[in-house]
Protein backbone atom coordinates (compact mmCIF):
# COMPACT_ATOMS: atom_id res chain seq x y z
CA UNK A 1 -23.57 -11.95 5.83
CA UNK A 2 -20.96 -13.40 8.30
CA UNK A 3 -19.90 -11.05 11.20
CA UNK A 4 -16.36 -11.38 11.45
CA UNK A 5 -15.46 -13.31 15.26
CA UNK A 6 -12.89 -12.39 17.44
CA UNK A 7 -10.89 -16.10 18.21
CA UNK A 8 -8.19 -17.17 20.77
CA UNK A 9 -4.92 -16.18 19.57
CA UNK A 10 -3.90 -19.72 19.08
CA UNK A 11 -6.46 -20.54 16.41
CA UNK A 12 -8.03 -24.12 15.16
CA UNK A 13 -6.55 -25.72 12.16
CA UNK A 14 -8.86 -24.78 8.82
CA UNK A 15 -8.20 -26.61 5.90
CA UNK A 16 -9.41 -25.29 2.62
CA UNK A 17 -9.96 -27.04 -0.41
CA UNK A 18 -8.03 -25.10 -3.21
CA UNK A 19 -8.01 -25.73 -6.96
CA UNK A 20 -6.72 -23.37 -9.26
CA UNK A 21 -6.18 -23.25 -13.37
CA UNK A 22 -4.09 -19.85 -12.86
CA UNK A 23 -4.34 -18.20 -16.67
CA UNK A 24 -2.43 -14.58 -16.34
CA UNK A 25 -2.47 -12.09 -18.24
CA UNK A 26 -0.97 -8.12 -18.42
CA UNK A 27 -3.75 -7.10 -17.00
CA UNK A 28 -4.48 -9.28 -13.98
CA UNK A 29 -4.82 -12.78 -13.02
CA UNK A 30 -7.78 -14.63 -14.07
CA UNK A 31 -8.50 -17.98 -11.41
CA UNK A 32 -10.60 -20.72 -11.24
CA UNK A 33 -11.30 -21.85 -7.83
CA UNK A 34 -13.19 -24.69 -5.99
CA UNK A 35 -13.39 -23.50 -2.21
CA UNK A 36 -17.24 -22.50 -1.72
CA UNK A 37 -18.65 -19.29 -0.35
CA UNK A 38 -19.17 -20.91 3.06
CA UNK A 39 -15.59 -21.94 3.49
CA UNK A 40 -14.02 -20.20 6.73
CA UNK A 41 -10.08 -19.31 7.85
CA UNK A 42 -8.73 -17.67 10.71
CA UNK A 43 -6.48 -15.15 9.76
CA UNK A 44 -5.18 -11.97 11.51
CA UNK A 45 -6.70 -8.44 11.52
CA UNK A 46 -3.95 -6.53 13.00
CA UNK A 47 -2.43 -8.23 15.87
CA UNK A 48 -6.39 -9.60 16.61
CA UNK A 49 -7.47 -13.44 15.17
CA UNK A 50 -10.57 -13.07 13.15
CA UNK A 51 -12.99 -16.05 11.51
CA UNK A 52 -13.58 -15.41 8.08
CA UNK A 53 -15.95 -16.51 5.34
CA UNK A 54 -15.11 -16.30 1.68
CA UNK A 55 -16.18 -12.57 0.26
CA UNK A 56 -18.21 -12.30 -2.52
CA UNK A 57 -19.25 -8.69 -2.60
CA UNK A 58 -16.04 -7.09 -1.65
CA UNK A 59 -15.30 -3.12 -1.18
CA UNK A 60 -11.61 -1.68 -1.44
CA UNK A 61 -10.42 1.77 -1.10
CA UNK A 62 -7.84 3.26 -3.25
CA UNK A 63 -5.47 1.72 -5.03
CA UNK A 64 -3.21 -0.33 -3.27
CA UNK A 65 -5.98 -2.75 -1.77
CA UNK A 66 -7.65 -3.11 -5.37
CA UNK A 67 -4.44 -3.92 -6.90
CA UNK A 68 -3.68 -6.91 -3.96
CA UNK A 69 -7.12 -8.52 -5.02
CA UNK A 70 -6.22 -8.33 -8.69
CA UNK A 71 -2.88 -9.25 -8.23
CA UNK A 72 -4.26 -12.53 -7.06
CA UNK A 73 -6.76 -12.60 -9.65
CA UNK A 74 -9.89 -11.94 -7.29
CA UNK A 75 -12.07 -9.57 -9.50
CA UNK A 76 -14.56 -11.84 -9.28
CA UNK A 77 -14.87 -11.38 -5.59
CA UNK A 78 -14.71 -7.34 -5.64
CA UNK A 79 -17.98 -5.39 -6.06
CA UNK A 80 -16.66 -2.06 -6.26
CA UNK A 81 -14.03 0.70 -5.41
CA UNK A 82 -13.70 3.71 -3.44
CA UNK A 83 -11.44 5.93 -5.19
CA UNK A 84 -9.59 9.66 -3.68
CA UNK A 85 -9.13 12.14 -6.48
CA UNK A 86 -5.09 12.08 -5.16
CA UNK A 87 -4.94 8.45 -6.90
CA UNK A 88 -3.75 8.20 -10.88
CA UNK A 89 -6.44 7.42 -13.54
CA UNK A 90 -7.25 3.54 -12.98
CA UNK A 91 -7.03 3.58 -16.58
CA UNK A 92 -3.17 3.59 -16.02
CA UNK A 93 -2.97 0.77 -13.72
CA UNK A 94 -1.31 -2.48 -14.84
CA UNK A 95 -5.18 -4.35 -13.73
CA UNK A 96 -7.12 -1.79 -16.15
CA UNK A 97 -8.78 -4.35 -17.19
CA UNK A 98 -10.20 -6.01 -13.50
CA UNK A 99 -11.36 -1.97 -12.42
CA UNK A 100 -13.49 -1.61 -15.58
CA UNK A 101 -15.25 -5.03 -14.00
CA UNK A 102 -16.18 -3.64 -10.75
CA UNK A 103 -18.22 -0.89 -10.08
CA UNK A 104 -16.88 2.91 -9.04
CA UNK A 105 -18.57 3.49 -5.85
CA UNK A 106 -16.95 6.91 -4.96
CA UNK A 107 -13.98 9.42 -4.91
CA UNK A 108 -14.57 10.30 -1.50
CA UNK A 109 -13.55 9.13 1.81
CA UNK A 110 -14.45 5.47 2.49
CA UNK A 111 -17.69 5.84 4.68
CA UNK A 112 -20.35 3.46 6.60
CA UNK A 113 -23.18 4.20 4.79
CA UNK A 114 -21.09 3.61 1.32
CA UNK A 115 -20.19 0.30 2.64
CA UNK A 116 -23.85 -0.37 3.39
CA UNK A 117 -25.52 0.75 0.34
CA UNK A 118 -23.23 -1.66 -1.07
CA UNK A 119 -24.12 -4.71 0.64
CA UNK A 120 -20.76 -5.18 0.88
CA UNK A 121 -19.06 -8.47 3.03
CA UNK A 122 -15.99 -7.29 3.24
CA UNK A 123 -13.70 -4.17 3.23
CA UNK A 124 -10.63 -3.48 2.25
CA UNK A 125 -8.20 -0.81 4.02
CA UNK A 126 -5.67 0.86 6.15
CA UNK A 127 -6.17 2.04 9.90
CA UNK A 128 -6.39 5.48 9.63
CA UNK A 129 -6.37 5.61 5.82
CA UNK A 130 -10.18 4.37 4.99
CA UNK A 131 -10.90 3.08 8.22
CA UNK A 132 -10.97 6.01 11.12
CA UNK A 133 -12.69 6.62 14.37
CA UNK A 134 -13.28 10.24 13.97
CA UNK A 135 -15.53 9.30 10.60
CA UNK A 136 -17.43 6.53 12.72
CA UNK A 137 -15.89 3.45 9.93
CA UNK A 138 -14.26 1.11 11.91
CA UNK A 139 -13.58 -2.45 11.73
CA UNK A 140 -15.31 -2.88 15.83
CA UNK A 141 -18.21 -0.60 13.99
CA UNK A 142 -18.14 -2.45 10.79
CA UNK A 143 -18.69 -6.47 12.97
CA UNK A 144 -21.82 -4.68 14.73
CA UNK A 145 -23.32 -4.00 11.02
CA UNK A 146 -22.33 -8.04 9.95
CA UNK A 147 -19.54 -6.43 7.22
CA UNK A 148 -15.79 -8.28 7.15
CA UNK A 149 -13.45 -6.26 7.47
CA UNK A 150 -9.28 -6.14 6.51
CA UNK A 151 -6.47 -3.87 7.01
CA UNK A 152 -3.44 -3.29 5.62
CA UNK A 153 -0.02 -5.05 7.69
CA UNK A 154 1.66 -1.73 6.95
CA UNK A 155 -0.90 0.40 8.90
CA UNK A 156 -1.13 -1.43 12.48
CA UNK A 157 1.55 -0.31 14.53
CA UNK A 158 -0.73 2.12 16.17
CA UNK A 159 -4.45 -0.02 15.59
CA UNK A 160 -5.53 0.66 19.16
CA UNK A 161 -5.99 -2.54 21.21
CA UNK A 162 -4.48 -5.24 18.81
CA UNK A 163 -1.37 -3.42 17.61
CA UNK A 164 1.07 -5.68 15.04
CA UNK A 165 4.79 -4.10 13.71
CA UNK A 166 5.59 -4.73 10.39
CA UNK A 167 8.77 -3.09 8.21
CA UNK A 168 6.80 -1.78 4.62
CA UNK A 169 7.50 -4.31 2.50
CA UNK A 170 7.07 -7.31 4.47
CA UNK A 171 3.66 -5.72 5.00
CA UNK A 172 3.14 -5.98 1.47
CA UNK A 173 3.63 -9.90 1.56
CA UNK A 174 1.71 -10.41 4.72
CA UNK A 175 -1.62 -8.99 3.09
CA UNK A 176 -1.07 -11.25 -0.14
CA UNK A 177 -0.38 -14.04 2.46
CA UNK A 178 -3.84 -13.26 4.35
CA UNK A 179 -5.72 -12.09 1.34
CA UNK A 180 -4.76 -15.86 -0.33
CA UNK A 181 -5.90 -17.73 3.01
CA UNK A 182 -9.22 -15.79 3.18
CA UNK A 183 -10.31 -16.18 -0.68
CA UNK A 184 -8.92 -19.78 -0.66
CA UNK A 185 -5.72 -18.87 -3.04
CA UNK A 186 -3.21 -19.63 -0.98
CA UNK A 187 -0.98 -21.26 -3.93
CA UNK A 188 -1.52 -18.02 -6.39
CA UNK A 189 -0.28 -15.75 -3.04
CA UNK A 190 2.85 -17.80 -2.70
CA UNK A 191 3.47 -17.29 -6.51
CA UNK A 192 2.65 -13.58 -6.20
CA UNK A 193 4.73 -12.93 -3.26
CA UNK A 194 7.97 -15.32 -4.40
CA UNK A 195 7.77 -13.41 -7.31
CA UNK A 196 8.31 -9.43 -5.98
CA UNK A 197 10.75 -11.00 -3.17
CA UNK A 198 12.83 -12.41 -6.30
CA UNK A 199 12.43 -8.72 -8.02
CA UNK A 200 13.88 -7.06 -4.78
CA UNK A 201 16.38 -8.83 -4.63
CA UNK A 202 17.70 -8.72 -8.13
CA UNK A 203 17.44 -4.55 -7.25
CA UNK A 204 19.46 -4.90 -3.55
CA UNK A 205 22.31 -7.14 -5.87
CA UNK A 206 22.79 -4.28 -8.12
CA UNK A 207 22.59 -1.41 -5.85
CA UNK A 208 25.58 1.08 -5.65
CA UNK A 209 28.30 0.52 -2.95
CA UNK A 210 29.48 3.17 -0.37
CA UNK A 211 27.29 5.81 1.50
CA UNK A 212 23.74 5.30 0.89
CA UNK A 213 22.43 8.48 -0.64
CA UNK A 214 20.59 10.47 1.65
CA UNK A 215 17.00 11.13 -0.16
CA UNK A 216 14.32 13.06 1.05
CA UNK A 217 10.87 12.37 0.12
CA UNK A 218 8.37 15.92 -0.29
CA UNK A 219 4.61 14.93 -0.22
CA UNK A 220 3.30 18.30 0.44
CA UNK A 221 3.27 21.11 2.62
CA UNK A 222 4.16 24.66 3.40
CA UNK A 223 4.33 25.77 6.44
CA UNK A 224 5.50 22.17 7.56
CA UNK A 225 6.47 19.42 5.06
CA UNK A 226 5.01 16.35 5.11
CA UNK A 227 7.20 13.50 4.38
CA UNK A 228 7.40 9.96 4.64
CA UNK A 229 8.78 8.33 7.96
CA UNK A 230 9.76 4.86 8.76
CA UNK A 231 6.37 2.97 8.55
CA UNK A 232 5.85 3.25 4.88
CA UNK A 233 6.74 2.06 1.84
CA UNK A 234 8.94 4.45 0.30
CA UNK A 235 11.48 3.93 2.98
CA UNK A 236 12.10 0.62 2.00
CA UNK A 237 11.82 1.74 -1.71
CA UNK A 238 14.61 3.87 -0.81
CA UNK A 239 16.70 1.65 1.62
CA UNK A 240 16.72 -1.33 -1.36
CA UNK A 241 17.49 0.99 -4.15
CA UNK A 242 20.97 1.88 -2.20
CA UNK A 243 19.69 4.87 -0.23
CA UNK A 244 18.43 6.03 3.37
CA UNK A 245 15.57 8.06 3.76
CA UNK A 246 16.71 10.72 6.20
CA UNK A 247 13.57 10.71 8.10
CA UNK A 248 13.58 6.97 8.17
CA UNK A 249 13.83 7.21 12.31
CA UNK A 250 10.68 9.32 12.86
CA UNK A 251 8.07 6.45 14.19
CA UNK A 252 5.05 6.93 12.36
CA UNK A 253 3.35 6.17 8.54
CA UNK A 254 3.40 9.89 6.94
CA UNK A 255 4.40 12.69 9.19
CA UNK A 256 4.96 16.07 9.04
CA UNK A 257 8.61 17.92 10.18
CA UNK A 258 9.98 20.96 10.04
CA UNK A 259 11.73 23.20 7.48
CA UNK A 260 15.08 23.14 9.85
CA UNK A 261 15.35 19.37 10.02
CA UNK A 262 15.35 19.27 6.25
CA UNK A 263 17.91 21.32 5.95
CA UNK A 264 19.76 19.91 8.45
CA UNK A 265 19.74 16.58 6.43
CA UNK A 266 21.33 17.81 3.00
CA UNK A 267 19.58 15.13 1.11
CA UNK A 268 21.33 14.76 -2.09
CA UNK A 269 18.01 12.94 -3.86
CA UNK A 270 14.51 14.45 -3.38
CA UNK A 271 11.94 12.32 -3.88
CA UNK A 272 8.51 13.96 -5.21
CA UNK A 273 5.18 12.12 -4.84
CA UNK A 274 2.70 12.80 -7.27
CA UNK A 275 -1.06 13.06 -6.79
CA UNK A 276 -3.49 13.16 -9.66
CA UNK A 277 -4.59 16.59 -7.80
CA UNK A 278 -1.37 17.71 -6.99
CA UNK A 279 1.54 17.64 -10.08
CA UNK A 280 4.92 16.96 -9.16
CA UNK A 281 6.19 19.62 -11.36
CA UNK A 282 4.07 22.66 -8.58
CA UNK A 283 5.85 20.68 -5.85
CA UNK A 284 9.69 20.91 -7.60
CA UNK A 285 8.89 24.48 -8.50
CA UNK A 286 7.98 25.42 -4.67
CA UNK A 287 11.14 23.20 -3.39
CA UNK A 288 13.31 25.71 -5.95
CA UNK A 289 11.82 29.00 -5.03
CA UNK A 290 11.23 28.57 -1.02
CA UNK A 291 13.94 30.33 0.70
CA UNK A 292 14.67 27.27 3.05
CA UNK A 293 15.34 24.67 0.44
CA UNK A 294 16.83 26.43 -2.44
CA UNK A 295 20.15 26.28 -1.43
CA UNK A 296 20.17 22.10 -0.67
CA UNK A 297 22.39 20.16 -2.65
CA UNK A 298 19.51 17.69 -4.34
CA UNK A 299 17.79 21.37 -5.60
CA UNK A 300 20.69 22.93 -6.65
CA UNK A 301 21.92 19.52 -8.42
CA UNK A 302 18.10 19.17 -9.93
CA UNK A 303 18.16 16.05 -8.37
CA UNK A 304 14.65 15.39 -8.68
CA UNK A 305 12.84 11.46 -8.76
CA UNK A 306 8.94 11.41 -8.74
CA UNK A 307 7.37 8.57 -7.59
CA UNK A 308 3.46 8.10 -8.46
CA UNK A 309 0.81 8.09 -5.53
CA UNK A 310 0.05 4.07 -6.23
CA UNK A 311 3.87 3.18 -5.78
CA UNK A 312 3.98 4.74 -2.52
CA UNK A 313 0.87 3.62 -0.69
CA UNK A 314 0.93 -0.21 0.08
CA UNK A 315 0.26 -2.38 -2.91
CA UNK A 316 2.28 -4.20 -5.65
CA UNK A 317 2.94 -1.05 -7.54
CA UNK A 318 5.61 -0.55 -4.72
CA UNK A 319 7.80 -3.14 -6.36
CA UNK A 320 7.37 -0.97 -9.80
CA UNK A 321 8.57 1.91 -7.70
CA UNK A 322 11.35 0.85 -6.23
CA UNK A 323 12.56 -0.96 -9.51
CA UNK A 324 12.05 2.81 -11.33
CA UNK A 325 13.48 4.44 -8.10
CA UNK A 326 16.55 1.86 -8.43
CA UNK A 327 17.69 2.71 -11.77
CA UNK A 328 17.48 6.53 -10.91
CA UNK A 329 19.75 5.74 -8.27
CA UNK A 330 22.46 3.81 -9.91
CA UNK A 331 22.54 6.35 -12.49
CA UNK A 332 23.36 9.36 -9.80
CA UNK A 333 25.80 7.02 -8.53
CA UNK A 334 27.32 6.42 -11.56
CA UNK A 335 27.25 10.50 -12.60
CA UNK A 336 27.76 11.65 -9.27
């Protein structure tokens, strides 16, 4: 295997030789592909240049980075998936088809040894959301062990050394841009990626006028709520559909705040996210009985939207959500 090499940040010219027969389907994207295993590309990791060679035995974790290799029909190239009991059944996922391909490696925490049982040559995830120093999985750790590594656009604005700023949703298209330049599919990413910027903008054209609504997204929490802030996809999800998340100024991915500043917000639209683990329905329940939040105008209006875990967390199912999310919206807008 390759180690991935750290190159100047004005990298050489590589020219691959792509040639696709693109045959889709409702359950993924089946390619044919001429660019050999030994091909290389420079693309970025973070804000940091890295050489690549073309993956073969490829490891993702959760959702979102399995659907961006099926989205651009890379089965083929993904030996298994790491899988949190917080994601849905992959049994529901639009690329049923590409998981039952590749093998289930876990429903933990993404781990080195995992990675190296698994003679893996590259993996797939975000900084601080598979990848973490405190569990020793790194992408510095994972070049000493000869293991490619890539991480989600949406999760580097705090990678320590090689920071890159992205807003959610351009994140999205930057890892289908990347992940086409690395496999060799750079014509099927362009597709991909034309094709859920024309679906956003078909929701921004028909999203209600005025005020955005002021929506508040509950993840979990008791003693503190944990919500989403600005560097993740539901605040775009929101900001498209013709809202503002009211946390959408807190700098950071998923953060937690305090009962007060909810309050103080009076969202009119609470978002819920739903975990496989953790049903949206305990989550509305708690928001209607806790003495804090029973009195806000999105609980006392049942103003209630739940979003699933795989349309929050970076990965095409965001465009899903925010098409879902949209219609909600329009339809308080038009009722309200």
């Amino acid at each position: 295997m390759m180690t991935p090499k750290t190159v100047p940040a004005t990298p050489r010219s590589v020219v691959l030789a792509v040639a696709g027969a693109f045959l889709l389907s409702a359950c993924g994207a089946q390619i044919d592909e001429t660019t050999g295993p030994d091909s290389r590309s420079t693309v970025q990791r973070c804000g940091e240049a890295v050489e690549y060679t073309v993956p073969q035995r490829a490891v993702v974790y959760e959702g979102g980075s399995a659907d961006k290799l099926f989205a651009l029909g890379l089965a083929g190239h993904v030996h298994g998936y790491v899988m949190p009991p917080a994601n849905p059944p992959v049994s529901q996922s639009p690329w049923a088809a590409d998981y039952e391909r590749v093998e289930f490696l876990s429903d933990d925490l993404l781990n080195r040894e995992l990675v190296a049982d698994a003679q893996a040559d590259l993996v797939v995830a975000g900084w601080n959301s598979g990848f973490s120093d405190t569990r020793g999985i790194t992408p510095e750790i994972l070049d000493t062990l000869g293991i490619q590594s890539f991480m989600h656009a949406e999760s580097c604005f705090n990678y320590p050394g090689f920071p890159e700023r992205h807003t959610p949703f351009e994140g999205l298209y930057i890892d289908l841009e990347r992940l086409g330049k690395i496999f060799g599919v750079e014509g099927r990413a362009a597709d991909v990626i034309a094709g859920y910027r024309k679906r956003v903008t078909e929701v921004q054209q028909k999203a209600p006028s005025g005020e955005p609504v002021r929506v508040f997204l509950y993840d979990s929490g008791t003693d503190q709520p944990f919500t989403a802030a600005g560097q993740v996809p539901p605040t775009d999800i929101i900001r498209f559909a013709g809202g503002v998340n009211v946390f959408a100024d807190v700098d950071a991915r998923w953060a937690g705040v305090s009962w007060e500043a909810v309050v103080e917000s009076a969202p009119e639209v609470i978002v819920i996210l739903e975990y496989r683990d953790a049903p949206a329905q305990e989550k509305i329940d708690l928001l209607k009985n806790h003495p804090a939040t029973a009195s806000l105008p999105a609980v006392v209006s049942d103003n209630f939207f739940v979003l699933d875990y795989n349309e929050a967390i970076s990965g095409p199912r965001n465009i899903d959500g925010l098409e879902k999310f949209a219609e909600y919206l329009r339809d308080y807008a038009a009722t309200g």
